[in-house]
N, C-alpha and C. Protein backbone atom coordinates (compact mmCIF):
# COMPACT_ATOMS: atom_id res chain seq x y z
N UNK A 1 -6.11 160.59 106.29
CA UNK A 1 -6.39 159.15 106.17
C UNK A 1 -7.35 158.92 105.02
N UNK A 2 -7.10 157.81 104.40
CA UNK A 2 -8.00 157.45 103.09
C UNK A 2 -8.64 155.87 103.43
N UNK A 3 -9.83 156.04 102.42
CA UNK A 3 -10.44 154.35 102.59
C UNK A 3 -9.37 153.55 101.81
N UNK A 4 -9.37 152.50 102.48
CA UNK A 4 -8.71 151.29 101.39
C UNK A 4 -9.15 151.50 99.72
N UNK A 5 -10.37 151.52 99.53
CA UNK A 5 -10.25 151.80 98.29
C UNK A 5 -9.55 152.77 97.70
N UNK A 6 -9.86 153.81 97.98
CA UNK A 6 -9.10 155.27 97.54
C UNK A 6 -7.35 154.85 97.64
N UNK A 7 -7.22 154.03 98.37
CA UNK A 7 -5.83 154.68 98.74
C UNK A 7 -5.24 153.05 97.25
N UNK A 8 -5.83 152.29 97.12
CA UNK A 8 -6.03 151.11 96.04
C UNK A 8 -6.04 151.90 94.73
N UNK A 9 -6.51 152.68 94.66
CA UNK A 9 -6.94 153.68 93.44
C UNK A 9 -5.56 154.75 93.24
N UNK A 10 -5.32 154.96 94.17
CA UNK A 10 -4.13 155.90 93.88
C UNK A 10 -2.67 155.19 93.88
N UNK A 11 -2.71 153.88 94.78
CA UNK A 11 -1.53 153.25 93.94
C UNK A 11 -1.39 153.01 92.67
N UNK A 12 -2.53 152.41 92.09
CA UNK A 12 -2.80 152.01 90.68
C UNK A 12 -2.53 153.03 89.70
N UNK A 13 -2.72 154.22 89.97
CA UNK A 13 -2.46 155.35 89.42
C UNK A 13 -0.98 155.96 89.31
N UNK A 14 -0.16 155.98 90.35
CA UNK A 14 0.95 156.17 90.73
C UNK A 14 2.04 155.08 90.28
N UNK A 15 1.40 153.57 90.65
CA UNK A 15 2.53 152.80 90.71
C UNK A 15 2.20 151.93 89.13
N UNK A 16 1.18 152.49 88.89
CA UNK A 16 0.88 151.62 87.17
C UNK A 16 0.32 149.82 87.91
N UNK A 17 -0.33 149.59 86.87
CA UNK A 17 -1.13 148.05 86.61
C UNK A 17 0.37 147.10 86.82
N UNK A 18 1.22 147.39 86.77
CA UNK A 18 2.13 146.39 86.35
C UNK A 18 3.25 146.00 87.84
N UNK A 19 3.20 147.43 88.51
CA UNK A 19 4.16 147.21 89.22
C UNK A 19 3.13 146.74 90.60
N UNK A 20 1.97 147.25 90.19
CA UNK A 20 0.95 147.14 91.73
C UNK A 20 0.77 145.62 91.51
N UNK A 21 0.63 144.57 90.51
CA UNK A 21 0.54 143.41 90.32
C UNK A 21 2.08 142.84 90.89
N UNK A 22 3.08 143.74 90.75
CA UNK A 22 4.10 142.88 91.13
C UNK A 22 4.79 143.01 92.56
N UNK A 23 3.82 144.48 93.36
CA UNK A 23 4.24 143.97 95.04
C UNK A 23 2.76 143.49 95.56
N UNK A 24 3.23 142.48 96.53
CA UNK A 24 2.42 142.21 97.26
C UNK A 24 1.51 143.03 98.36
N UNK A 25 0.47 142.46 98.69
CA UNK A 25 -0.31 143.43 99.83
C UNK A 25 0.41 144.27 100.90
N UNK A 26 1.17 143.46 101.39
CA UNK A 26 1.89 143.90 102.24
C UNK A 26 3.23 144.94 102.17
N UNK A 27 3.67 144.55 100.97
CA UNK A 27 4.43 145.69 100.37
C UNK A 27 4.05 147.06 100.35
N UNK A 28 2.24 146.73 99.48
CA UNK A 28 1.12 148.19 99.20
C UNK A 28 1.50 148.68 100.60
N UNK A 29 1.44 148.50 101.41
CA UNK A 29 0.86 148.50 102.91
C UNK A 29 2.23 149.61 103.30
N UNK A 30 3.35 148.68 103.20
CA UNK A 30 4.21 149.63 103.75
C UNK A 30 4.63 151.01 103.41
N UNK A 31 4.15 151.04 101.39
CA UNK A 31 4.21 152.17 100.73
C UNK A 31 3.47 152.91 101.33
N UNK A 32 2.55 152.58 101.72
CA UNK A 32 1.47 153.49 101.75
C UNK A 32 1.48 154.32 103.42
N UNK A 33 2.35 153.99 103.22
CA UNK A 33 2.45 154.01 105.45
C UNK A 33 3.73 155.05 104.99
């Protein structure tokens, strides 16, 4: 398990500035699950 931040940090990293701007929270959410 990761903090919200960390796990914020590694989408951004993974999914790039562009695509993390283009899903929503809830999207992050399900990726991340």
């Amino acid at each position: 398990m990761f903090n919200t931040s960390q796990n914020d940090k590694m989408v951004e990293v993974l999914s790039g500035p562009e695509r993390r701007r283009r899903r929503t929270p809830q999207e992050k959410i399900a990726i991340i699950q």
